[in-house]
N, C-alpha and C. Protein backbone atom coordinates (compact mmCIF):
# COMPACT_ATOMS: atom_id res chain seq x y z
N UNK A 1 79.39 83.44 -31.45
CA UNK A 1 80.41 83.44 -30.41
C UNK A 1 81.25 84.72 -30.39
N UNK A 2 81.21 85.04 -31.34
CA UNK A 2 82.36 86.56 -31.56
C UNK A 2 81.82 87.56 -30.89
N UNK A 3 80.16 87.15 -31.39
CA UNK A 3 79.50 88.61 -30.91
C UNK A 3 79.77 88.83 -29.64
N UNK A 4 79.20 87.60 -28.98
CA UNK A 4 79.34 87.77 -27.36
C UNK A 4 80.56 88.04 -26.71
N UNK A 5 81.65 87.46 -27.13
CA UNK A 5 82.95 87.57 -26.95
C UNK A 5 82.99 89.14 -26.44
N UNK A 6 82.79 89.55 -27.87
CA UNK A 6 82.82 91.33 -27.41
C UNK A 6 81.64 91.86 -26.86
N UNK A 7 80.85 91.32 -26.53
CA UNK A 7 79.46 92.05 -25.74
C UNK A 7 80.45 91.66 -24.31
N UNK A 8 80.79 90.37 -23.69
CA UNK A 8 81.55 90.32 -21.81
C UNK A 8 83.05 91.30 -22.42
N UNK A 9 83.33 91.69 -23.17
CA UNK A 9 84.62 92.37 -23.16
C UNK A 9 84.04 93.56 -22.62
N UNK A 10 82.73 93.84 -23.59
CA UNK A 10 82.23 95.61 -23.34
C UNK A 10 81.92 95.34 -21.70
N UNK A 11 81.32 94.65 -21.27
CA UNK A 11 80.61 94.52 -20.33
C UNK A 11 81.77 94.48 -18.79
N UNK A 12 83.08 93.78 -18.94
CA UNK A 12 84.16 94.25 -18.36
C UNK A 12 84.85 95.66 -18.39
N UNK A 13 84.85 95.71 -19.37
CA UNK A 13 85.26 97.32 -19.04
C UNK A 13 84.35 98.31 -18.34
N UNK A 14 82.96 97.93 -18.71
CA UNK A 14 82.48 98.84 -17.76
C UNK A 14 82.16 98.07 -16.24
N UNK A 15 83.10 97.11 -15.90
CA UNK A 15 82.64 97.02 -14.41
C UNK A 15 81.11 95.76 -14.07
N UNK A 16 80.74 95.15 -15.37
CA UNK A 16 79.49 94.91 -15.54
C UNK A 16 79.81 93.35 -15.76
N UNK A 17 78.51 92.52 -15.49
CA UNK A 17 78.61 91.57 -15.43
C UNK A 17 77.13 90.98 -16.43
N UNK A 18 77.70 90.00 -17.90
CA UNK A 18 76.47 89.47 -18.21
C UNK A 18 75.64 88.43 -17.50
N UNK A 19 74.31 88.33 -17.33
CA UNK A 19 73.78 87.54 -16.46
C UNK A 19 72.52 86.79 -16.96
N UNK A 20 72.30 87.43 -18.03
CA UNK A 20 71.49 86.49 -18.73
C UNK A 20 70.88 87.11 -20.55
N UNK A 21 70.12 86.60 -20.79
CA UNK A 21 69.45 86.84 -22.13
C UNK A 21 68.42 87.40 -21.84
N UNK A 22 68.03 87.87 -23.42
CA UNK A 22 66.36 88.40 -23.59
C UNK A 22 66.38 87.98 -25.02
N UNK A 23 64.72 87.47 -25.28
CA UNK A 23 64.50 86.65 -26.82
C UNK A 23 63.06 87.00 -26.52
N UNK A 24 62.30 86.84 -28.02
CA UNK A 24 60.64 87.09 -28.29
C UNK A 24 60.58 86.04 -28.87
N UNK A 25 59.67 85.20 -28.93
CA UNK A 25 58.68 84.37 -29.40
C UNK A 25 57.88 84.74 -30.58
N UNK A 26 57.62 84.81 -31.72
CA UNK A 26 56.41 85.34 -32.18
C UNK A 26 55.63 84.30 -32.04
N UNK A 27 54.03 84.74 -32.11
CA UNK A 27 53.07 83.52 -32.23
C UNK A 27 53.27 83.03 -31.85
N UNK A 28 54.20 82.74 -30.32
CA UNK A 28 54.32 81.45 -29.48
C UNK A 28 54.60 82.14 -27.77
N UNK A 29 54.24 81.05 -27.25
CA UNK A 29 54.00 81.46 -25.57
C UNK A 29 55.80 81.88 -25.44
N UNK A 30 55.62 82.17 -24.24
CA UNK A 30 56.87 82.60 -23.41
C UNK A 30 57.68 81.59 -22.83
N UNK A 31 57.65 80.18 -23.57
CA UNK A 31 57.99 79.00 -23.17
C UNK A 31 59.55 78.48 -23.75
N UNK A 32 60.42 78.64 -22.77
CA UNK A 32 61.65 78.01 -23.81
C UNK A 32 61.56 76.72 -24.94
N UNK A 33 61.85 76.65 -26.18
CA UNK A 33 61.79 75.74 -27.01
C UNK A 33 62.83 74.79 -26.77
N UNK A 34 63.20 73.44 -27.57
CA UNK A 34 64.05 72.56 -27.57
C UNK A 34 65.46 73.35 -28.00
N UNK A 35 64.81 73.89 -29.13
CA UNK A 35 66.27 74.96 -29.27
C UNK A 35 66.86 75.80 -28.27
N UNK A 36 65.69 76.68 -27.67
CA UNK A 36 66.21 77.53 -26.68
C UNK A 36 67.06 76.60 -25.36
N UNK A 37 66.98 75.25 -25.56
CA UNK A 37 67.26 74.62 -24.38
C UNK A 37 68.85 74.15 -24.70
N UNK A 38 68.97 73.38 -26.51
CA UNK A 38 69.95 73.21 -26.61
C UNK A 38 71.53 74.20 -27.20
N UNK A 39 70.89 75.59 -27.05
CA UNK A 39 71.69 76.98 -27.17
C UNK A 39 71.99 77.05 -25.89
N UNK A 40 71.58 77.01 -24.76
CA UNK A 40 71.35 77.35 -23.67
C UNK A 40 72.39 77.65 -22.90
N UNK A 41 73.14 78.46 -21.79
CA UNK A 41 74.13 78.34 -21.12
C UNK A 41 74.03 78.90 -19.51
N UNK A 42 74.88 77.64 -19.12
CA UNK A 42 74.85 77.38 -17.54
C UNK A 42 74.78 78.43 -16.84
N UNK A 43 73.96 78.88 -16.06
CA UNK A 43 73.49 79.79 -14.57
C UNK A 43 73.48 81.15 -15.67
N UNK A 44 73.10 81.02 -16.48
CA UNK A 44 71.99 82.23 -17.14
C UNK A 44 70.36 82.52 -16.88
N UNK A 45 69.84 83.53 -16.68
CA UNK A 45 68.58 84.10 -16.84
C UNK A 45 68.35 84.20 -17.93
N UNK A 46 66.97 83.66 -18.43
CA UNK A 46 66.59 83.49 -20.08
C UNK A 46 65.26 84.57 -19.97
N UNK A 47 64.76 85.45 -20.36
CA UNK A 47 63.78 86.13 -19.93
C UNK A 47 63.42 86.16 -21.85
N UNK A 48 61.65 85.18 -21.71
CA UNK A 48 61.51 85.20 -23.08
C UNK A 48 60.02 85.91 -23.26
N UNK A 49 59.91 86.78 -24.03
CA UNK A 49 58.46 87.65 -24.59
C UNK A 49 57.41 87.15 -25.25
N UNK A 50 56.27 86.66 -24.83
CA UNK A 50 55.76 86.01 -26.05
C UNK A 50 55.12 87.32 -26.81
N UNK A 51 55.32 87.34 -28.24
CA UNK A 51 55.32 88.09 -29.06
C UNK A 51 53.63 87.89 -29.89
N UNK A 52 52.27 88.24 -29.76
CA UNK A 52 50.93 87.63 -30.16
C UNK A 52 50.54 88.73 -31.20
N UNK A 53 50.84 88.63 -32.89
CA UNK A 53 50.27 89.63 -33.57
C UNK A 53 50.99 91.25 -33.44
N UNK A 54 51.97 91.13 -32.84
CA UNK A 54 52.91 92.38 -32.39
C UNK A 54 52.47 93.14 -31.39
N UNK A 55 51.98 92.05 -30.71
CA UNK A 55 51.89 93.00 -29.55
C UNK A 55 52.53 91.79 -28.02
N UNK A 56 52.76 92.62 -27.23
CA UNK A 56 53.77 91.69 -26.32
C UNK A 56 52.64 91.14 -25.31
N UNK A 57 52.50 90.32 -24.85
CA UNK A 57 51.11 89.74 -24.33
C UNK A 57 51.71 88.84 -23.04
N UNK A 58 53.19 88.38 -23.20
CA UNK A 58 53.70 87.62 -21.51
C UNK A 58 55.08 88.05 -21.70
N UNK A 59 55.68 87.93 -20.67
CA UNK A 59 56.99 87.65 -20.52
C UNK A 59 57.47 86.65 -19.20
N UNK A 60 58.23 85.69 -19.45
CA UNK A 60 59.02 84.98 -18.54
C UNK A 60 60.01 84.61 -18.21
N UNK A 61 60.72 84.60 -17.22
CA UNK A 61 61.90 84.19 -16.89
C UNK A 61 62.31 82.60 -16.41
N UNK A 62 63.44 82.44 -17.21
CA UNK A 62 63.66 80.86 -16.47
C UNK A 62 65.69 80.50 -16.51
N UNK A 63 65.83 79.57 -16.05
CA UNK A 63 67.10 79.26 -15.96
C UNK A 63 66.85 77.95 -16.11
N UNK A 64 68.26 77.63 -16.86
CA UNK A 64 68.39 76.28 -17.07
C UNK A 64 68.74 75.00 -16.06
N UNK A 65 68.54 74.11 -16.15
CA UNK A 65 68.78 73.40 -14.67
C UNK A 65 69.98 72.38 -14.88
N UNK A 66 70.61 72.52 -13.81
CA UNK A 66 72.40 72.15 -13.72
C UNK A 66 72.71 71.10 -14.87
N UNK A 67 71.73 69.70 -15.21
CA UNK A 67 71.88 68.66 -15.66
C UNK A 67 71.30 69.26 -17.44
N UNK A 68 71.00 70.18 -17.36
CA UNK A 68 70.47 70.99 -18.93
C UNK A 68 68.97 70.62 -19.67
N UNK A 69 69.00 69.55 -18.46
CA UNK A 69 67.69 68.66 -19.48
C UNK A 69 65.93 69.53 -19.56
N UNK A 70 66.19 70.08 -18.86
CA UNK A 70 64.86 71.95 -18.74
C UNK A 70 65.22 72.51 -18.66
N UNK A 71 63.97 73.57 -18.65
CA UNK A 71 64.38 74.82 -17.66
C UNK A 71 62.99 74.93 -16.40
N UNK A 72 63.74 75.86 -15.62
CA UNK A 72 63.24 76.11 -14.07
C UNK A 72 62.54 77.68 -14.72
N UNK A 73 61.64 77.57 -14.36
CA UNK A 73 60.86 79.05 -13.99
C UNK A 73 61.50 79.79 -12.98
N UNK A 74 61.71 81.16 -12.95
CA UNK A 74 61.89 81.82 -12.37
C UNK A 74 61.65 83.66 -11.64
N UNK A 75 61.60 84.19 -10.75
CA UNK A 75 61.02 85.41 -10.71
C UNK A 75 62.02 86.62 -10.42
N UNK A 76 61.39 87.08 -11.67
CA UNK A 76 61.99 87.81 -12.16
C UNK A 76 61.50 89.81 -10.88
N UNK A 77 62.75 90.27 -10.07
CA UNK A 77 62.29 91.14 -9.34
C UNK A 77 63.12 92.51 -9.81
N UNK A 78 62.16 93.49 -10.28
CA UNK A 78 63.25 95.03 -10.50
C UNK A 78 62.95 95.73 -9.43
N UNK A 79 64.20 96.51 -8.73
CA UNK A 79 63.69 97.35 -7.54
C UNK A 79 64.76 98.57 -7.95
């Protein structure tokens, strides 16, 4: 909690807004876990790597859904 605390402090001062996470998987798909679900926080982007032997092999994005009980897939667009 501290950390983050001061990661939206940094992120206010510069004008910036946090909007979601990034996490790797090793040896496991790009699939949020039970954990990743019950860490989880409301109207975040979770963008997770699956990590296969060290080498990066998927990545996906998802958000959690209002009632917490999944997550929603989502697409992820850089322009």
């Amino acid at each position: 909690p501290q950390d983050w605390m001061r990661l939206e402090d940094q992120a206010d001062a510069r004008g910036l807004t946090l909007v979601g996470y990034y996490h790797s998987h090793p040896n496991s798909p790009a699939i949020p876990s039970v954990y990743d679900r019950d860490h989880a926080l409301p109207n975040f982007v979770y963008i997770i790597t699956s990590v296969m032997q060290g080498t990066a092999v998927d990545m996906r994005v998802w958000r959690l859904t209002p009632d917490r009980a999944a997550f929603e897939a989502e697409t992820l667009s850089i322009t």
